[in-house]
N, C-alpha and C. Protein backbone atom coordinates (compact mmCIF):
# COMPACT_ATOMS: atom_id res chain seq x y z
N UNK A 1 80.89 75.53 161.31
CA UNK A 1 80.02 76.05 160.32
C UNK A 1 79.96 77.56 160.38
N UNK A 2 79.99 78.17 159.57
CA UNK A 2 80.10 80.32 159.03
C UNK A 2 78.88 79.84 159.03
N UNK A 3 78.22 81.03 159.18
CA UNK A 3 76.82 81.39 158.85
C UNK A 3 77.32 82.58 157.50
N UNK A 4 76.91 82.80 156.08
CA UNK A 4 77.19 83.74 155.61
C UNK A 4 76.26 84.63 155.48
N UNK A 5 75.92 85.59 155.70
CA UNK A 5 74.95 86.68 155.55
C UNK A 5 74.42 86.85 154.47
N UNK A 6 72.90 86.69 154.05
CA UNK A 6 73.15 87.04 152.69
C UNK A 6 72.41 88.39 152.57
N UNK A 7 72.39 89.27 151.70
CA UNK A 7 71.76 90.58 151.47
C UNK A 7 70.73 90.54 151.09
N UNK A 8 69.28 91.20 152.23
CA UNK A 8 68.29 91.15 152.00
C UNK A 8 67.98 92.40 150.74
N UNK A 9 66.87 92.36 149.68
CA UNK A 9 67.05 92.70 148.83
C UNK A 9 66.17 94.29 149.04
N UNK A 10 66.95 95.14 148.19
CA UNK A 10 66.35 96.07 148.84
C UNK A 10 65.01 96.41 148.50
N UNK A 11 64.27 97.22 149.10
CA UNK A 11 62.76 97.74 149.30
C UNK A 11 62.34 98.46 148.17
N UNK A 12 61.28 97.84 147.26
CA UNK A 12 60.73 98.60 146.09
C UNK A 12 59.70 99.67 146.36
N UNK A 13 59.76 100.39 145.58
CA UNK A 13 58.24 101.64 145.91
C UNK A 13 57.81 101.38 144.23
N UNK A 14 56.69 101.22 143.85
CA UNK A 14 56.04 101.43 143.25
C UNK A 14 56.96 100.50 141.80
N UNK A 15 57.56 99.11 142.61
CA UNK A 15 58.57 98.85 141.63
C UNK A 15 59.65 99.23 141.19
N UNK A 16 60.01 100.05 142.01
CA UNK A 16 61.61 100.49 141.34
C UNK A 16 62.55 100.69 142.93
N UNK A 17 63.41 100.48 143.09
CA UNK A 17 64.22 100.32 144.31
C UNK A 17 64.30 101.53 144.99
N UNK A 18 64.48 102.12 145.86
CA UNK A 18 64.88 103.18 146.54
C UNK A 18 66.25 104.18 146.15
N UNK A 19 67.13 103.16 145.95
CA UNK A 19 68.15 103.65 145.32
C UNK A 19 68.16 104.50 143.68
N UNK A 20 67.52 103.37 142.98
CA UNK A 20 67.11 104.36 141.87
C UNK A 20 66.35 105.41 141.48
N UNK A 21 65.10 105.15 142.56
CA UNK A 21 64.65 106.50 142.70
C UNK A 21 65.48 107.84 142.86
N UNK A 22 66.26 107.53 144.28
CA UNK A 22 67.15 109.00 144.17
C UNK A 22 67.66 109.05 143.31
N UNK A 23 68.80 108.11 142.41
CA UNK A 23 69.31 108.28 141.20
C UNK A 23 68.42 108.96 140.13
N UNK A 24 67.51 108.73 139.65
CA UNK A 24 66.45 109.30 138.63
C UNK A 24 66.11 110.92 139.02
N UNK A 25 65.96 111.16 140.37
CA UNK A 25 65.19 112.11 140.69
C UNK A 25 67.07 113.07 140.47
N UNK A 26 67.94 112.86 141.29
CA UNK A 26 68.88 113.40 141.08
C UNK A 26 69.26 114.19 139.79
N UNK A 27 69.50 112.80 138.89
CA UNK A 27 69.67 113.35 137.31
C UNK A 27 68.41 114.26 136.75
N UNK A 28 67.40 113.94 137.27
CA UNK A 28 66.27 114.52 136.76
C UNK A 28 66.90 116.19 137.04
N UNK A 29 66.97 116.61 138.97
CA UNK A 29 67.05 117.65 139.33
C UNK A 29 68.30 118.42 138.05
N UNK A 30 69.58 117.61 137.92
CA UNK A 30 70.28 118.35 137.73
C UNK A 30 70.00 118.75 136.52
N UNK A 31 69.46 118.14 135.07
CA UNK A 31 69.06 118.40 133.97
C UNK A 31 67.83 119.87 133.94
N UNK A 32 67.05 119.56 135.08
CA UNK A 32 66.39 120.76 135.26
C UNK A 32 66.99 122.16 135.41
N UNK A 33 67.82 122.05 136.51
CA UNK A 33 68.82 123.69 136.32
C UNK A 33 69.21 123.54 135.04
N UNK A 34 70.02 122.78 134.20
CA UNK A 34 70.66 123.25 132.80
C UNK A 34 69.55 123.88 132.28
N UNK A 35 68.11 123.14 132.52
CA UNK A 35 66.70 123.87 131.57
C UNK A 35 66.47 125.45 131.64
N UNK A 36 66.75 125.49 133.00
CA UNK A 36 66.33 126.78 133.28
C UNK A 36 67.59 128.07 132.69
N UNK A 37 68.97 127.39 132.92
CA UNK A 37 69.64 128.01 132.44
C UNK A 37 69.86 128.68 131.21
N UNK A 38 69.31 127.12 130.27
CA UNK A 38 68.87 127.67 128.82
C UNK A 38 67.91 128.36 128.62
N UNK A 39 66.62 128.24 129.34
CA UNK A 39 65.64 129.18 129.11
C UNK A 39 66.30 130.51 129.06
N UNK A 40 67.20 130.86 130.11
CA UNK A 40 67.22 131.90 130.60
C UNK A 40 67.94 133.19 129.46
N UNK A 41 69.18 131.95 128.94
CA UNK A 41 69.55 132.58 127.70
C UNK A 41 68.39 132.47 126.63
N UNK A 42 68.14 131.76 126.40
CA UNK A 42 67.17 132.00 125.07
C UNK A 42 66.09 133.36 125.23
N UNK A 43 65.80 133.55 126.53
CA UNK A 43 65.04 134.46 126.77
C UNK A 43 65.47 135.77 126.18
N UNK A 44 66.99 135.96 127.06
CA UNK A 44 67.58 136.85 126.69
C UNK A 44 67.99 137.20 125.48
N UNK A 45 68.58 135.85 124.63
CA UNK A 45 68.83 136.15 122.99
C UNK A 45 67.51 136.64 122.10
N UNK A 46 66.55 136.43 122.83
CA UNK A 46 64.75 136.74 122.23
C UNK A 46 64.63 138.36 122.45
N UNK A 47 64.61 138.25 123.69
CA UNK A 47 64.73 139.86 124.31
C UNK A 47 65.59 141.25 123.28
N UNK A 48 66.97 140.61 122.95
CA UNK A 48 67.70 141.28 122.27
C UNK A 48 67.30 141.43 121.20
N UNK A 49 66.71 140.41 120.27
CA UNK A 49 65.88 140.53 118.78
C UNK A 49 65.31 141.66 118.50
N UNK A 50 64.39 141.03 119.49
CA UNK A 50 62.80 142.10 119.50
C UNK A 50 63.60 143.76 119.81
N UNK A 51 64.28 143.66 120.75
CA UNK A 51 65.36 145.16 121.29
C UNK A 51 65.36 145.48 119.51
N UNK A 52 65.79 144.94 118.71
CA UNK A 52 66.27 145.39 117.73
C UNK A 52 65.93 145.15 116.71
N UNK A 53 64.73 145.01 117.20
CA UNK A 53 63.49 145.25 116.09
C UNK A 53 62.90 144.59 115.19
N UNK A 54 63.69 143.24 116.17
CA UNK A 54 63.06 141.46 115.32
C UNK A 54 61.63 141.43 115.56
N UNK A 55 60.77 140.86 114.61
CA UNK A 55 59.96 140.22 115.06
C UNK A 55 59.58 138.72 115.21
N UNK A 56 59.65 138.32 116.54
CA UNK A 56 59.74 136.87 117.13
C UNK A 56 58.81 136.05 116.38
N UNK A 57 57.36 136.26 116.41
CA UNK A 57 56.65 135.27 115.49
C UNK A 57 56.85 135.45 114.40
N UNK A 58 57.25 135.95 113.21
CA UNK A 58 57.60 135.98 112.39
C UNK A 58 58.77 135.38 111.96
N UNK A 59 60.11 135.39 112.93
CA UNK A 59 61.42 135.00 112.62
C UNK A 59 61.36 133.44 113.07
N UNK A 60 60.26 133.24 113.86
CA UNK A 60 60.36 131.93 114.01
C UNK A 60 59.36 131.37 113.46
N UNK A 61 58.57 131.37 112.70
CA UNK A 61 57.81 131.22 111.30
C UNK A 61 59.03 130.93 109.83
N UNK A 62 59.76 131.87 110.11
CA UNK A 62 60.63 131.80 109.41
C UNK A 62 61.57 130.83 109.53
N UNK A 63 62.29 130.49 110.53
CA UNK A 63 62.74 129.38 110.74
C UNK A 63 62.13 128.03 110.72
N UNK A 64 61.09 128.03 110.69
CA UNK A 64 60.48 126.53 110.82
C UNK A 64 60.41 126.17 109.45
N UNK A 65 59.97 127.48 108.58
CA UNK A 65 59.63 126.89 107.19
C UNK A 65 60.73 126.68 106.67
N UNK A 66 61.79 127.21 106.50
CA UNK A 66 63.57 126.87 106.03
C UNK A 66 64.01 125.34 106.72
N UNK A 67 63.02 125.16 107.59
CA UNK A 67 63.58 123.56 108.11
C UNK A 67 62.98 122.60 107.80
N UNK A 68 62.31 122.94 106.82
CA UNK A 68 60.96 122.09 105.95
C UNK A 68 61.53 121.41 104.97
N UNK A 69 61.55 120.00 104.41
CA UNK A 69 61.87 119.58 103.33
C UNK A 69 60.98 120.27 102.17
N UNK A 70 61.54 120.26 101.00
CA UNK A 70 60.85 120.85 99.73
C UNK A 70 59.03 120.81 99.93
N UNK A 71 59.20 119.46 99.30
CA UNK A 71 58.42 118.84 99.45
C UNK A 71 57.24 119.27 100.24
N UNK A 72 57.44 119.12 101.72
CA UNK A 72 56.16 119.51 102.80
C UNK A 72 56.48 121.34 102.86
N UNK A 73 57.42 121.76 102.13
CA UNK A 73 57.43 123.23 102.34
C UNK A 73 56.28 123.82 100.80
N UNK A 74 56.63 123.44 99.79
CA UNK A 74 55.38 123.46 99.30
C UNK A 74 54.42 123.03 99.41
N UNK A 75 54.06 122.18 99.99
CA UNK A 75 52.56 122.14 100.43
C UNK A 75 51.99 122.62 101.98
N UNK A 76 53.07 123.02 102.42
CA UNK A 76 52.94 124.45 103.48
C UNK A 76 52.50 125.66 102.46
N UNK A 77 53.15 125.93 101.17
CA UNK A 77 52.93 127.40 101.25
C UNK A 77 51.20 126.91 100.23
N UNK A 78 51.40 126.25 99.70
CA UNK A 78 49.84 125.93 98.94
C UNK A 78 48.62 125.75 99.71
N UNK A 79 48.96 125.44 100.87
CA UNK A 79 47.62 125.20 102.29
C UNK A 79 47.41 126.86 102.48
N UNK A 80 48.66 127.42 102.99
CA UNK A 80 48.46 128.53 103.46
C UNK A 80 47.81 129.52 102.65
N UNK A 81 48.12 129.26 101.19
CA UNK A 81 47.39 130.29 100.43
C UNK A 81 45.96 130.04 100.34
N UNK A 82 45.50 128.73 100.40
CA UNK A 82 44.37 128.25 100.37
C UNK A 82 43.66 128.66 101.17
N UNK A 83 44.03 128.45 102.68
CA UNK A 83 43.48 129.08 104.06
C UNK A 83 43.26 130.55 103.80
N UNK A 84 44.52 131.43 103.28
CA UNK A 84 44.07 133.11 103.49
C UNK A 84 43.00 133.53 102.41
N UNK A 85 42.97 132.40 101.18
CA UNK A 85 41.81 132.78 100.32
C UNK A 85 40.85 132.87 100.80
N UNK A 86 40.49 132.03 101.94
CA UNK A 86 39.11 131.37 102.49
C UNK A 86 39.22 132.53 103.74
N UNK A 87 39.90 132.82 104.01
CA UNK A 87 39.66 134.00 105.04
C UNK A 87 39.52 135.56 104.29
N UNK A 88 39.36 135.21 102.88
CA UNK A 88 39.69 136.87 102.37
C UNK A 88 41.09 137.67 102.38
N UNK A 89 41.92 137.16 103.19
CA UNK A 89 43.50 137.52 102.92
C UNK A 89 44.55 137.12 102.11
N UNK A 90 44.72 138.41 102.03
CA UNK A 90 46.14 138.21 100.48
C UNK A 90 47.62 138.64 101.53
N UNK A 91 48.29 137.52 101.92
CA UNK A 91 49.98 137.89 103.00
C UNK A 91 50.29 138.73 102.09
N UNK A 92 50.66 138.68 100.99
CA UNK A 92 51.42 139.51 100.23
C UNK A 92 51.21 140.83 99.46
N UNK A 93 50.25 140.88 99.96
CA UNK A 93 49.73 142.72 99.35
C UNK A 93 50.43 143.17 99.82
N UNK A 94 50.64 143.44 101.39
CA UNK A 94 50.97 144.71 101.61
C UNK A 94 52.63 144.58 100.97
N UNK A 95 53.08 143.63 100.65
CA UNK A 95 54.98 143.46 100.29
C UNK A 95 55.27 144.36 98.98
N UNK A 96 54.04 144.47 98.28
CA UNK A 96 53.86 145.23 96.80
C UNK A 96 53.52 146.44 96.96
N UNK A 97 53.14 147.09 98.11
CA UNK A 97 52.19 147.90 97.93
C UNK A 97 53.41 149.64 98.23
N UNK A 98 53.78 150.19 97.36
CA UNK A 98 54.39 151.02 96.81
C UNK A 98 54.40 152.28 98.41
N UNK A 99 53.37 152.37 98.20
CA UNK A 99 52.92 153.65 99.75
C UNK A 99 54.13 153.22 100.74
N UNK A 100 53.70 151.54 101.29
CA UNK A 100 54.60 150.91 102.47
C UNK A 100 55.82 150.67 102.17
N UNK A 101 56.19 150.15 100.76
CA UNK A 101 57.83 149.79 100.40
C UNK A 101 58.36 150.53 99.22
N UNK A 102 58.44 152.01 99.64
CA UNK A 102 58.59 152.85 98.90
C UNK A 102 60.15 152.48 97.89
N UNK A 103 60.51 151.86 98.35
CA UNK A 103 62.00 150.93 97.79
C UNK A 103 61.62 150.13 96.75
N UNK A 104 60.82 149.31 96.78
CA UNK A 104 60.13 148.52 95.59
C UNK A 104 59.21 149.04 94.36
N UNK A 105 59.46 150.39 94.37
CA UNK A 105 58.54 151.43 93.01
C UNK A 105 59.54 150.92 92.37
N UNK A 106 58.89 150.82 90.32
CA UNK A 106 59.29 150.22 89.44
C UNK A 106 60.26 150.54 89.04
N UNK A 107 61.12 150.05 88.59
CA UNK A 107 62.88 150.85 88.21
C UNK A 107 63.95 150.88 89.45
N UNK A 108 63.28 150.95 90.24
CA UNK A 108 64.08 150.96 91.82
C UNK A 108 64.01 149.33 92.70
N UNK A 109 63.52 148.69 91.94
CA UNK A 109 63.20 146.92 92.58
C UNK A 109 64.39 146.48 92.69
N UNK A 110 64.89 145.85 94.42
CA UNK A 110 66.57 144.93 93.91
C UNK A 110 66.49 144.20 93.33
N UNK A 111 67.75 143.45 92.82
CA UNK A 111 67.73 142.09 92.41
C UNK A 111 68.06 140.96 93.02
N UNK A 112 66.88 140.21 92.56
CA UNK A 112 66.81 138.59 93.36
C UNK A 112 68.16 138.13 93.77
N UNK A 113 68.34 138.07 94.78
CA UNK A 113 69.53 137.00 95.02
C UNK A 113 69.12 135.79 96.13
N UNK A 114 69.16 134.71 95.33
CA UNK A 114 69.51 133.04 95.62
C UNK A 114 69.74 133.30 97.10
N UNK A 115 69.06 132.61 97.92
CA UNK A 115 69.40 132.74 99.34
C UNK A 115 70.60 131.85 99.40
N UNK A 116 71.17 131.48 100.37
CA UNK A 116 72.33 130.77 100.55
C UNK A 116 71.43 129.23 101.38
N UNK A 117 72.23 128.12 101.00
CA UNK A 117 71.81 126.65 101.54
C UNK A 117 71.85 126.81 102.32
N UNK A 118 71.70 126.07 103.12
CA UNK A 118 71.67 125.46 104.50
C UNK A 118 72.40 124.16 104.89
C-alpha cells in the first residue's frame, strides 16, 4: 500500500490565500510606480503650460467642456449663466470690454472661425 500525500490547503487571511495576497499587493506595488511616474510627467507638462503662460484652471475647464456631449454642454453653459446672474456676474464682460482687448474695437474684430471637431 503508497500512502499518497495529499496537499494540505493553503492558509487563508481574511479569506483570500497567502499567495494571492502577495500577488495583489505585488501588481498593486508595481501599478503604483507607473502612477507616480505619470504624475510626475503630467506635473511637468502642467509646469511647462503655466511657464508659458497657460492658465491651468481655465485650460482644464476648457477641456472638460469640449468633452461634453451637446446636449449636457448646453445645459452646462445655461446653469452657468444662471448661477453668475444670481451672483451678480457677467464671465463675459470683460471679453468685450475694448480698454482690455484692444484687438476687438469695431472694424478691427477677427473673423469667426468654426473650431475644428474632435
Amino acid at each position: 500500500m503508497s500512502k499518497e500525500k495529499t496537499k494540505e490547503p493553503e492558509a487563508t487571511f481574511a479569506g483570500m490565500q497567502r499567495s494571492k495576497l502577495e500577488a495583489a499587493a505585488s501588481t498593486m506595488d508595481a501599478l503604483e510606480t507607473k502612477i507616480a511616474t505619470i504624475r510626475g510627467e503630467l506635473g511637468n507638462a502642467v509646469k511647462d503650460f503655466e511657464d508659458r503662460g497657460g492658465d491651468k484652471a481655465a485650460f482644464k475647464l476648457a477641456r472638460k467642456i469640449d468633452a461634453m456631449e451637446k446636449t449636457k454642454r448646453d445645459d452646462f453653459w445655461s446653469n452657468l449663466n444662471a448661477y453668475l446672474d444670481a451672483f451678480g456676474t457677467f464671465a463675459q464682460q470683460e471679453l468685450f470690454d475694448p480698454s482690455k482687448n484692444p484687438e476687438l474695437i469695431p472694424n478691427k474684430m477677427p473673423i469667426y472661425v468654426e473650431p475644428a471637431k474632435h
